[in-house]
Protein backbone atom coordinates (compact mmCIF):
# COMPACT_ATOMS: atom_id res chain seq x y z
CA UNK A 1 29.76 135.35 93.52
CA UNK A 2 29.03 139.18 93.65
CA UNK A 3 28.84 139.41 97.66
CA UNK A 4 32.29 137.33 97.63
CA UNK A 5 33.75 139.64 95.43
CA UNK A 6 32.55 142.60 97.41
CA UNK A 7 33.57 141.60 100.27
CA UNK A 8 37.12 140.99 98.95
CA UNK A 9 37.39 144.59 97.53
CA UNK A 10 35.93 145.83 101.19
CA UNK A 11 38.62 143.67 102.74
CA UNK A 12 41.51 144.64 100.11
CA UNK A 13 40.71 147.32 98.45
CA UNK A 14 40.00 147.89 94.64
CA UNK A 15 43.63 146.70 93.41
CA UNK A 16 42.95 143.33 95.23
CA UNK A 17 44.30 140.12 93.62
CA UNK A 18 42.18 136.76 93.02
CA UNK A 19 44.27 134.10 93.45
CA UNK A 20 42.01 130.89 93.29
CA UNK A 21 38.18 130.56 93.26
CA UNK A 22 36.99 127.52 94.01
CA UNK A 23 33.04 126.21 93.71
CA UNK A 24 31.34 124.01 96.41
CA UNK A 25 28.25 121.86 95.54
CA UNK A 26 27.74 121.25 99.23
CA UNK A 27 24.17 122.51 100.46
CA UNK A 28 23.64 124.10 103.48
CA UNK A 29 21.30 122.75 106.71
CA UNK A 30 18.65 119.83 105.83
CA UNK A 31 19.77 120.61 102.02
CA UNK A 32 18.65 124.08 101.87
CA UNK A 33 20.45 126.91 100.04
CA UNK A 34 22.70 126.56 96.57
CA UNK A 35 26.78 126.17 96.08
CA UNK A 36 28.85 128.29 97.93
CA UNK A 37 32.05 130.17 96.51
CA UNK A 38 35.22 130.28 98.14
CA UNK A 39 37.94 132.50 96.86
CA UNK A 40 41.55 133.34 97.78
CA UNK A 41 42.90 136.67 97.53
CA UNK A 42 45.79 139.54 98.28
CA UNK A 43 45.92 142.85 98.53
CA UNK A 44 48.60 143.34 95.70
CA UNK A 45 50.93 141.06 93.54
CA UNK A 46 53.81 142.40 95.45
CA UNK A 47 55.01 140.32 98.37
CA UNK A 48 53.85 137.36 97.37
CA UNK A 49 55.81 134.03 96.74
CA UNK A 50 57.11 134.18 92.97
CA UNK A 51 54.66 130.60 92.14
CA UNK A 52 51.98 132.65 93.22
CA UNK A 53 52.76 136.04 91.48
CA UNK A 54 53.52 133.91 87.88
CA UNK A 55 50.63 131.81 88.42
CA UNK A 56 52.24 128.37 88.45
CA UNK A 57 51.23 126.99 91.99
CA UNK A 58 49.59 123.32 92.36
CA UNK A 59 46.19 123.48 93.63
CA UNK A 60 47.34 121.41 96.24
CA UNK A 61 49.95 123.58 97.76
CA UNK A 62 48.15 126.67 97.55
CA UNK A 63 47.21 126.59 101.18
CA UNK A 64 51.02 127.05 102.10
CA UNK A 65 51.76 129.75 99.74
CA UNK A 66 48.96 131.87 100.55
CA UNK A 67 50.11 131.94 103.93
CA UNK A 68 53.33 132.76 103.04
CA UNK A 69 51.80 136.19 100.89
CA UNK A 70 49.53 137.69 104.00
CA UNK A 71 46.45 136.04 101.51
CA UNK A 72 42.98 135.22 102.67
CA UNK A 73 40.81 133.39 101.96
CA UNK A 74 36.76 134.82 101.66
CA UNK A 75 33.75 132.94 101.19
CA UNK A 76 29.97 133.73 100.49
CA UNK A 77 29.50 132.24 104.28
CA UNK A 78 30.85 135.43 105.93
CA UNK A 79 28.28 138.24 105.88
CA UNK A 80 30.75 141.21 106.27
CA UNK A 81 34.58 141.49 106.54
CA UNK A 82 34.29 143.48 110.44
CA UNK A 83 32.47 140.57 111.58
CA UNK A 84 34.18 137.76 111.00
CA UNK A 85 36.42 137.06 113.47
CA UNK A 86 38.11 133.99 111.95
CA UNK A 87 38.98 135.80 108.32
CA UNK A 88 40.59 138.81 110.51
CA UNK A 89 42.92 136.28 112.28
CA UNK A 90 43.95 134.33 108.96
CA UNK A 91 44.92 137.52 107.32
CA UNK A 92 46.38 137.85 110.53
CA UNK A 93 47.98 134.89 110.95
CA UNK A 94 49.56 135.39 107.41
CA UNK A 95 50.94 138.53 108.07
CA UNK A 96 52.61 136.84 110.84
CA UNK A 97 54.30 133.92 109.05
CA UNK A 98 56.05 136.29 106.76
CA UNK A 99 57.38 138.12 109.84
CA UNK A 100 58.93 135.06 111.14
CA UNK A 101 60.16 134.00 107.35
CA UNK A 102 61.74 137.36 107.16
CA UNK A 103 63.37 137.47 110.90
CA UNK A 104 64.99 133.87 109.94
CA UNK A 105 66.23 134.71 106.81
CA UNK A 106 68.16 138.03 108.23
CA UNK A 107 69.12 135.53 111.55
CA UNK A 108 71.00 133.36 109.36
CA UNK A 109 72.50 136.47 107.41
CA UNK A 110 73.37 137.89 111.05
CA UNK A 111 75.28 134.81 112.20
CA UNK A 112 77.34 134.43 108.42
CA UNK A 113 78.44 137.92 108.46
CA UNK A 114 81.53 136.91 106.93
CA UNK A 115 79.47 135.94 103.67
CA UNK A 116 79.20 138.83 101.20
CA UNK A 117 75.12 139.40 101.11
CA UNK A 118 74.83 138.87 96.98
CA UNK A 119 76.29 135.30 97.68
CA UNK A 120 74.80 134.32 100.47
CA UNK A 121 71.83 132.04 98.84
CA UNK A 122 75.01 130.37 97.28
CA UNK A 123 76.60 129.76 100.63
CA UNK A 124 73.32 128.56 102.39
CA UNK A 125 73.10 125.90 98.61
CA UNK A 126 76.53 124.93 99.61
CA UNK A 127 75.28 124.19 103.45
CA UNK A 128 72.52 122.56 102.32
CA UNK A 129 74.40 120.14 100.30
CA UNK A 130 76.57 119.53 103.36
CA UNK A 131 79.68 120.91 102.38
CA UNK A 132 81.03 122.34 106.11
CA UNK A 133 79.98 126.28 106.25
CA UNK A 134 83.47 127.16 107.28
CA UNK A 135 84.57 125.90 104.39
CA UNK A 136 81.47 127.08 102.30
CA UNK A 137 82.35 130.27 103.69
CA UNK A 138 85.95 130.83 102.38
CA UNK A 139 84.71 129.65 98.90
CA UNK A 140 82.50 131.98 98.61
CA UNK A 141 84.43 134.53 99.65
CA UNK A 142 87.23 133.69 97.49
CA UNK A 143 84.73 133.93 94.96
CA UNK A 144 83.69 137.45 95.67
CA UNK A 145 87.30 138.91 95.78
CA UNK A 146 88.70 136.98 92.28
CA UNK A 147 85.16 138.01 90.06
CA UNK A 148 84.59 141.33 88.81
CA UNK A 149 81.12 143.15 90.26
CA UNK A 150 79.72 142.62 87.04
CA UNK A 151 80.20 138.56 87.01
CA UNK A 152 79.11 138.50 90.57
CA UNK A 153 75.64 139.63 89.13
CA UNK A 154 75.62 136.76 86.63
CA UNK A 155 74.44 133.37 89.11
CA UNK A 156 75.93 131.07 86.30
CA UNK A 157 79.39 132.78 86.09
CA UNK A 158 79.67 132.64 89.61
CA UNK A 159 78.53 129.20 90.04
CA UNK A 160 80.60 128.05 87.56
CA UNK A 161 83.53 129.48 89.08
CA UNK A 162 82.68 127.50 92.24
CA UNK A 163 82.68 124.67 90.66
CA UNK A 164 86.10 125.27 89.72
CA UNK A 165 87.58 125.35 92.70
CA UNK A 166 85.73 122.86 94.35
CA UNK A 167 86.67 120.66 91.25
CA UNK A 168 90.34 121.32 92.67
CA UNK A 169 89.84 119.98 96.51
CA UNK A 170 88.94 116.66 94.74
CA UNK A 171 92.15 114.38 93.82
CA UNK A 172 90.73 111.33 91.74
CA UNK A 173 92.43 108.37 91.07
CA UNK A 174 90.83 106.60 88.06
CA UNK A 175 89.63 103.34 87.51
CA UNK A 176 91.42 99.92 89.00
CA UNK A 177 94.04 98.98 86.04
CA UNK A 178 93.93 95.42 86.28
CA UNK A 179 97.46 93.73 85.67
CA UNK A 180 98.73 91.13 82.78
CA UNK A 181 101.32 88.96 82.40
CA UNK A 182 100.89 86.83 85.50
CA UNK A 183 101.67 89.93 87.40
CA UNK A 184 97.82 90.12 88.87
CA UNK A 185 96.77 93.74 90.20
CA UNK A 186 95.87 92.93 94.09
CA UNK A 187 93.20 95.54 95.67
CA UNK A 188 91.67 95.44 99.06
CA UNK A 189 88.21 97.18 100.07
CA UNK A 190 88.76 98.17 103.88
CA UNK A 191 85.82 100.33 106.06
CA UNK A 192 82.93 99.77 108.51
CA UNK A 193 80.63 97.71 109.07
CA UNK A 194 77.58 98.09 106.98
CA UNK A 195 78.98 100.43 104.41
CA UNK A 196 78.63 98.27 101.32
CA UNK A 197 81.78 96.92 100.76
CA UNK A 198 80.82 93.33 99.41
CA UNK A 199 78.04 94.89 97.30
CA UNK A 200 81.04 96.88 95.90
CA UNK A 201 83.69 93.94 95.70
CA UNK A 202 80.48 92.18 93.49
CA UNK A 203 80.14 95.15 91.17
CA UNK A 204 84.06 95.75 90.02
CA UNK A 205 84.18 91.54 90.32
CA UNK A 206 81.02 91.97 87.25
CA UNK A 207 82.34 94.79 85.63
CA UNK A 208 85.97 93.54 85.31
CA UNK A 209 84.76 90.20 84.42
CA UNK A 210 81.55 90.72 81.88
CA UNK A 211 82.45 93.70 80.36
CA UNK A 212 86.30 94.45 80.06
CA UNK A 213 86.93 90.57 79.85
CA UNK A 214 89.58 90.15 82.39
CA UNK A 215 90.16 86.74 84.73
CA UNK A 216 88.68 88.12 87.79
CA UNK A 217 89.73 86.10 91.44
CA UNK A 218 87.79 86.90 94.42
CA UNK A 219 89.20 86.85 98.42
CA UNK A 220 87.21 87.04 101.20
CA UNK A 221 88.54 87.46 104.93
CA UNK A 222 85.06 88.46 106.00
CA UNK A 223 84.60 84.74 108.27
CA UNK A 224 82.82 86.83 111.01
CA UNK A 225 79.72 86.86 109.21
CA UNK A 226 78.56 83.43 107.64
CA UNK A 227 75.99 85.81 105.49
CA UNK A 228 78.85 87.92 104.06
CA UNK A 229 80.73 84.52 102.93
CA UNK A 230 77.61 83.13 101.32
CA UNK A 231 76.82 86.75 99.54
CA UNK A 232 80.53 86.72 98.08
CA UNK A 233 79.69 83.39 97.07
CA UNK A 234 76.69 83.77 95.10
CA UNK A 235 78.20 86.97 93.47
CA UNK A 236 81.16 84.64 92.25
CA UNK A 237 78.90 81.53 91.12
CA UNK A 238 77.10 83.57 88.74
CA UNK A 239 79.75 86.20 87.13
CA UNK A 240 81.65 82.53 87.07
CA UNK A 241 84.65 84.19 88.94
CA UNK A 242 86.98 81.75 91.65
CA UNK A 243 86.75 82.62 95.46
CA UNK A 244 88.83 81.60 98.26
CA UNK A 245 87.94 82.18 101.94
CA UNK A 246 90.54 82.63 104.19
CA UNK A 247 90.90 82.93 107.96
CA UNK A 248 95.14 83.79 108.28
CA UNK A 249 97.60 86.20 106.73
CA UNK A 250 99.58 82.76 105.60
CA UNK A 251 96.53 81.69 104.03
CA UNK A 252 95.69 84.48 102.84
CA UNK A 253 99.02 84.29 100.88
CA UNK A 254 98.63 81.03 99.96
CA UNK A 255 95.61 81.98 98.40
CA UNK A 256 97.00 84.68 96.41
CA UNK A 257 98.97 82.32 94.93
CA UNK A 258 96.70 80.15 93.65
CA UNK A 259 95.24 82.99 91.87
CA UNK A 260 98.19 83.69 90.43
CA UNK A 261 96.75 83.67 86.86
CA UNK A 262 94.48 86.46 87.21
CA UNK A 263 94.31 90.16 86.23
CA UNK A 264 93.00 91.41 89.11
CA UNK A 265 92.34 90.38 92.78
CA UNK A 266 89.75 91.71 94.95
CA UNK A 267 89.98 91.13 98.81
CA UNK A 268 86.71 91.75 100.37
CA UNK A 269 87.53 92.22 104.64
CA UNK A 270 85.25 91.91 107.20
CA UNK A 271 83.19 95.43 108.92
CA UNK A 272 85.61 97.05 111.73
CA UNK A 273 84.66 99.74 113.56
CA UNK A 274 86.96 102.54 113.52
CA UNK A 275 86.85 102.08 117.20
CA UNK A 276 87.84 98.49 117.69
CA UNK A 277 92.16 98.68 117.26
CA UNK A 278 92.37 95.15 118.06
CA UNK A 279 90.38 93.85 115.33
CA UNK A 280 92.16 97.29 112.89
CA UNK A 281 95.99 95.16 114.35
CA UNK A 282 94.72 92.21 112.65
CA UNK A 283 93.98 93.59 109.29
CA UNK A 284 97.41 95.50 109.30
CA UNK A 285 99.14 91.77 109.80
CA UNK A 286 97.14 90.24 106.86
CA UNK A 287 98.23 93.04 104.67
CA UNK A 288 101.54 92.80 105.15
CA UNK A 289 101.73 89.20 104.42
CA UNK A 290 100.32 90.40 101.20
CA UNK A 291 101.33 93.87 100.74
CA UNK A 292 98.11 94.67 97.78
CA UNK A 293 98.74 97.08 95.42
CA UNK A 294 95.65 99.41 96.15
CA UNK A 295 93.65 99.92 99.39
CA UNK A 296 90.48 101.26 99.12
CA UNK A 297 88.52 102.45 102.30
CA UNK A 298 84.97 102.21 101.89
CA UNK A 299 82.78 104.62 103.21
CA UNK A 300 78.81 105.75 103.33
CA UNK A 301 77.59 108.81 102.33
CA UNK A 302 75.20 109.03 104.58
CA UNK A 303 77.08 109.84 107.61
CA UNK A 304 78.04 112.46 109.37
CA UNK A 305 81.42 114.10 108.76
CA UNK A 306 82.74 113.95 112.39
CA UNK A 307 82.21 110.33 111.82
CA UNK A 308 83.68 109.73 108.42
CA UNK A 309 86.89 111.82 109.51
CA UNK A 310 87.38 109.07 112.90
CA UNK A 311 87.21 106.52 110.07
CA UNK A 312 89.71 108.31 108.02
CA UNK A 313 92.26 108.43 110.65
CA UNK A 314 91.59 105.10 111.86
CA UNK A 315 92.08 103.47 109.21
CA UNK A 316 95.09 105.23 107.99
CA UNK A 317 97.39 102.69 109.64
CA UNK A 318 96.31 99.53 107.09
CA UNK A 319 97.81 101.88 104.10
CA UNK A 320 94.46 103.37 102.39
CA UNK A 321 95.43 105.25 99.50
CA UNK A 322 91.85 105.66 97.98
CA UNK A 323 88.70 106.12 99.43
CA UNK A 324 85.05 104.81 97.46
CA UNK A 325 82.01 106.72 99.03
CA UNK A 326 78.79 104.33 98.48
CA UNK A 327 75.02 105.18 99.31
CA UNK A 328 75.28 108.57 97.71
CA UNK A 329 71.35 108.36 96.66
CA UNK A 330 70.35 108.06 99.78
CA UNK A 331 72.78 110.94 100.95
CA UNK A 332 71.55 114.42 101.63
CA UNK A 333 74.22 116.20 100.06
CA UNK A 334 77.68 114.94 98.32
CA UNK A 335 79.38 118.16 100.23
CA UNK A 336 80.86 116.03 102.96
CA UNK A 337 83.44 114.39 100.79
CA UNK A 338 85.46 117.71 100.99
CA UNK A 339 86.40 118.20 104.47
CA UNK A 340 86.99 114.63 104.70
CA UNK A 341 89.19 114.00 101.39
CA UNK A 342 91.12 117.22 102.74
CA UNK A 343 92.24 115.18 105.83
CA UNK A 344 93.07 112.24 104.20
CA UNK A 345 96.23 111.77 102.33
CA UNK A 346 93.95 109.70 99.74
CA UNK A 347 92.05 110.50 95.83
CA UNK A 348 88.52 109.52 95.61
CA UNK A 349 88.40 106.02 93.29
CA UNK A 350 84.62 105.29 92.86
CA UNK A 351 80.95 106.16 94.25
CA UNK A 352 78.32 103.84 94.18
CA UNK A 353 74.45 104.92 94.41
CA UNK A 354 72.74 102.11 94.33
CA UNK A 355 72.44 98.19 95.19
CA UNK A 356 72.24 96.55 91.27
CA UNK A 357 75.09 94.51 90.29
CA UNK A 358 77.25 95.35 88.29
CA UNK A 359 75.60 99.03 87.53
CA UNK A 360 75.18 101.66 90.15
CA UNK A 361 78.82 102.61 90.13
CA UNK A 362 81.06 105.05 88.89
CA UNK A 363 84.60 106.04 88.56
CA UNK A 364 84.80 109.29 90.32
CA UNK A 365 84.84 112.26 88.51
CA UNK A 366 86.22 115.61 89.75
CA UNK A 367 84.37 117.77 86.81
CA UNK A 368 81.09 116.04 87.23
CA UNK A 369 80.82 115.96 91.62
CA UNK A 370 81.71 119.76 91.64
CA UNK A 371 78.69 120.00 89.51
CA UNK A 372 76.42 118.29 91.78
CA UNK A 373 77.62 120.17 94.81
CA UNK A 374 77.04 123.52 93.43
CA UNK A 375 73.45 122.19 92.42
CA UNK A 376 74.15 122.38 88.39
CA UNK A 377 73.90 118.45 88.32
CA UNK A 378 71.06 117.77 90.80
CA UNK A 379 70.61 113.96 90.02
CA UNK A 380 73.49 110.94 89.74
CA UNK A 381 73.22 109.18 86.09
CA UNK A 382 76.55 108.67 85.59
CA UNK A 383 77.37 105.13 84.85
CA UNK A 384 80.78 103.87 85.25
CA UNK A 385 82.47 102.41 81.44
């Protein structure tokens, strides 16, 4: 232990900083010689990551971090500092890594210059949660010209103010109000394939039904897919709901009014690709033999915006007036809702973030999503009521 600590000191210098010390029982050749002692150190506390300088690093990720501070590690197998080759190069090595941590940071500030510098860890939160930088960029500097220089200095204040505006850029629409009276409330889930829109039909079918006690009829025009029909139809045998499949816009209205009775609707359509017009022509003519009172155009959350925003503008044409984003916990960031509900002349109904029936959805909440874009709300728990 006193040779390691000597050697450290030699290496550092008398203000040198012992980071971890760590015991080995292994024995040396054919058994022979006692524990050795391994410890991690830096030359000051300065420099070093903050985990590090308060003390509250996991053992296991200490490796990383002392990298990232120019640390070393010393051990009572080195005989002198000068000749070992290997603890020059770490010490090296670390040295080096913060170089390249420090040139990447001020590459990134070189290619925003647009973004004031005391906001820019803001901006690169907002990237991060895939909100478009352009955009992130004239949020943040909107921020910086309407706060005072004091407020700027406060991360909450500023934050909050974010939150503000992006709470603005995102019209709701409420919940589905189900009609009365005979006078049923007909609403049609539109979108790709493989977004989740029968998993979402099921979940407002349950809720509707179970909880708000409301006579619930089910549509499917989804006959391209035998497994979607069958799906629908287990969802409907167990929340104890009627379904009709149809296959024509006069059946469809046929079957409309046999479900006459009911509160509320809910026509579940087959995938279409925002590419494929033909298939996009023959939705438009089975709305229009029906003409529903909402249109909701299901999307994922998990792709990309370039995507999403073809989708938008594909599907504009059928009469979507309200977009539901679904997959959101397996989305990196809920960001990309912005640029895309600024491009489409729709308010955001629901978001779904999860596959359990009839939980894992919730009515859309300006307030609360301009939380969890800013990074104030980092995890979804809100249930829909």
């Amino acid at each position: 232990m006193a040779d390691v600590l000597r050697q450290v000191k030699q290496q550092f210098g008398p203000n040198a900083v012992i980071l971890t010390t760590r015991m080995s029982g292994r024995r040396g050749l054919l058994g022979v010689g006692g524990p050795s002692v391994e410890m991690t150190a830096a030359p000051t506390v300065e420099g070093l990551p903050k985990p590090l300088q308060h003390g509250r690093l996991q053992a296991n990720r200490r490796s990383t971090e002392v990298a990232d501070g120019a640390a070393c590690s010393v051990s009572d197998s080195s005989k002198k500092p000068d000749d070992s080759p290997s603890l020059n190069v770490l010490a090296e090595l670390g040295t080096l890594k913060g170089m390249v941590a420090d040139l990447a940071r001020e590459t990134r500030r070189a290619h925003s210059p647009e973004v004031p510098q005391e906001l820019f860890e803001l901006y690169s939160r907002l990237v991060q949660n895939e909100v478009a930088e352009q955009l992130a960029r004239e949020l943040v500097d909107r921020a910086h010209r309407e706060l005072g220089p004091d407020r700027l200095k406060e991360p909450r204040a500023v934050r909050g103010q974010l939150a503000r505006y992006i709470e603005a850029m995102l019209p709701t629409a409420g919940p589905i109000r189900p009609g009365s009276n005979g006078s049923p409330r007909i609403v049609a889930l539109v979108g790709p394939t493989g977004v989740g829109k029968t998993t979402t039909v099921a979940k407002l079918a349950a809720h509707f039904c179970l909880r708000e006690r409301r006579k619930v009829g089910l549509i499917t025009i989804d006959t391209y897919r035998i497994a979607a029909v069958e799906q629908l139809r287990t969802y409907a045998r167990i929340i104890e709901v009627p379904l009709e499949v149809v296959m024509t816009p006069e059946s469809l209205r046929d079957a409309i009014s046999r479900l006459g009775g009911c509160d509320l609707i809910l026509i579940d359509t087959a995938g279409r690709s925002q590419r494929d017009s033909v298939r996009i022509e023959e939705l438009k003519r089975f709305f229009a033999a029906v003409k529903p009172s909402e249109v909701h155009l299901v999307l994922s959350g998990t792709v990309h915006e370039s995507v999403i925003t073809e989708t938008i503008d594909r599907f504009r044409d059928v009469g979507v007036d309200r977009i539901i984003f679904t997959k959101l916990d397996e989305a990196v960031g809920f960001g990309v809702m912005l640029s895309c509900l600024s491009k489409a002349d729709a308010r955001l109904s629901y978001l779904t973030h999860g596959q359990d029936v009839p939980d894992d959805i919730a009515v859309a909440d300006s307030r609360t999503l301009a939380g969890r874009i800013v990074g104030d709300i980092p995890v979804i728990s809100q249930r829909r009521r």
